[in-house]
Protein backbone atom coordinates (compact mmCIF):
# COMPACT_ATOMS: atom_id res chain seq x y z
CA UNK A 1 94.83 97.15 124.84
CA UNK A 2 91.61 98.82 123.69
CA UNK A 3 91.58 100.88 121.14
CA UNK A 4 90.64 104.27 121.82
CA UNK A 5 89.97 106.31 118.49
CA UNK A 6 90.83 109.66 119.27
CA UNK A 7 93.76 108.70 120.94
CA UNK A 8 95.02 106.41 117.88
CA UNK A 9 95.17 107.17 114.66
CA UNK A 10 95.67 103.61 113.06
CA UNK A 11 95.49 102.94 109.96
CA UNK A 12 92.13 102.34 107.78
CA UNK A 13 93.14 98.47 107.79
CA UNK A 14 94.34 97.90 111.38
CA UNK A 15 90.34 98.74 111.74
CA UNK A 16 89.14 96.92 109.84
CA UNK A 17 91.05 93.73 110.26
CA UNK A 18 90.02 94.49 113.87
CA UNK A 19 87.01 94.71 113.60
CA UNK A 20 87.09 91.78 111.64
CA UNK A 21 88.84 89.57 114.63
CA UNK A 22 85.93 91.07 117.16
CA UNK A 23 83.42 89.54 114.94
CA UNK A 24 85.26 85.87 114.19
CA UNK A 25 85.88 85.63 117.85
CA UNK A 26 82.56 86.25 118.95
CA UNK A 27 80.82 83.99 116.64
CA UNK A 28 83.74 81.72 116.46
CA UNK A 29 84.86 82.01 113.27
CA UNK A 30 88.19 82.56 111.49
CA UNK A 31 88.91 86.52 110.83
CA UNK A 32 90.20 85.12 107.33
CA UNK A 33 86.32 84.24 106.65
CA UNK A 34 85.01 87.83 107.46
CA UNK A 35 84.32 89.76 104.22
CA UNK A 36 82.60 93.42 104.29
CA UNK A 37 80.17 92.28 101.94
CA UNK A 38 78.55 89.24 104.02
CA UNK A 39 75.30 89.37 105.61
CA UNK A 40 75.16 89.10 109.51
CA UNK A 41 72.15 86.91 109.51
CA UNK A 42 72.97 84.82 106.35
CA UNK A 43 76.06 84.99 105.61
CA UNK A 44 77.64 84.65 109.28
CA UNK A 45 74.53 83.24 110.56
CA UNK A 46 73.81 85.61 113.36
CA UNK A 47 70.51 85.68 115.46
CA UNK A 48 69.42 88.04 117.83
CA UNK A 49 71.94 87.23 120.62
CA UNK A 50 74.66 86.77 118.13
CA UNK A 51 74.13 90.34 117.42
CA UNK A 52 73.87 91.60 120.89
CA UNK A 53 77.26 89.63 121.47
CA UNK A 54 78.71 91.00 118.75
CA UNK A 55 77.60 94.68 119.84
CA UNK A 56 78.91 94.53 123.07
CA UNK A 57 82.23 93.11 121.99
CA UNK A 58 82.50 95.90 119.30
CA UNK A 59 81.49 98.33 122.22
CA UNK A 60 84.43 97.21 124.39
CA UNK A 61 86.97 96.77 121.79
CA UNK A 62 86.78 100.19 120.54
CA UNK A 63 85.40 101.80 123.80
CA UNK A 64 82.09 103.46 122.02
CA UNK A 65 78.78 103.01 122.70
CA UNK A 66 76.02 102.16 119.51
CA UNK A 67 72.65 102.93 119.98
CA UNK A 68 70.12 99.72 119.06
CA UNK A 69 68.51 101.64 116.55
CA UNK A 70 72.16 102.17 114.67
CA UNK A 71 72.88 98.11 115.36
CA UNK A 72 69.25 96.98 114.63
CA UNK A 73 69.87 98.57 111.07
CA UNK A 74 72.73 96.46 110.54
CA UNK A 75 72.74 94.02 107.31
CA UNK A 76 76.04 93.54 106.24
CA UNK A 77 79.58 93.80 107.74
CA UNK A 78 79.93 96.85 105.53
CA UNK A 79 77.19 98.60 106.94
CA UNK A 80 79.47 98.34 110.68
CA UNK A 81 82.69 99.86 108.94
CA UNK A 82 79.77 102.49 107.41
CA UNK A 83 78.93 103.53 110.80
CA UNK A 84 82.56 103.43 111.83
CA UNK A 85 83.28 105.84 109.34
CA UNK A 86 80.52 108.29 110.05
CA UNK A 87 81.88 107.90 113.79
CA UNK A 88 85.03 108.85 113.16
CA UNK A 89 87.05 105.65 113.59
CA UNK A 90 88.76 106.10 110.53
CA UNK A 91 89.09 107.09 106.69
CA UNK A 92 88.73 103.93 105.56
CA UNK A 93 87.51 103.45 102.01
CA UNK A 94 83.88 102.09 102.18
CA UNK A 95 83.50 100.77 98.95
CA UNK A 96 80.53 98.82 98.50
CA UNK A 97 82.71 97.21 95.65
CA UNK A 98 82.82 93.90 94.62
CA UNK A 99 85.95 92.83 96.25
CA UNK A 100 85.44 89.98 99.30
CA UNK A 101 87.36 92.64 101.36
């Protein structure tokens, strides 16, 4: 089931955990090891297709569409629940704390 975001109204941490899962499983990776404050290209080692993967699974998980120039701005994971946010996904709590989550 995709998750449509004007049709549900989940909670700020079923999107984030999701969005969480879309990343592990496109870079195989554990969810468990996704933290909002890791860098795409360091942290989770991402190159150029890595990203593109990871865009176009985002895309179809949440049915949206991201320009390049919003994913080519990317840094951290934070910076995807950011845009999220400003989207409308949800009210999560973007903290740019020091918390690994």
């Amino acid at each position: 089931m995709k998750w449509v975001r004007d049709t549900w109204r989940l909670d700020a941490l079923s999107y984030r955990d999701r969005l969480f899962e879309v990343i592990a499983e496109t870079l195989g990776l554990d969810a468990t090891d996704i933290h909002q404050n890791q860098t795409l290209n360091g942290h989770l080692g991402m190159d150029a297709t890595d990203r593109v993967h990871v865009v176009l699974s985002i895309e179809e998980e949440f049915d949206t569409l991201i320009p390049i120039n919003v994913s080519d701005a990317w840094n951290h994971v934070y910076d995807i629940l950011e845009w999220m946010n400003q989207s409308g996904f949800s009210e999560f709590d973007t903290n740019k704390g020091n918390s690994p989550c």
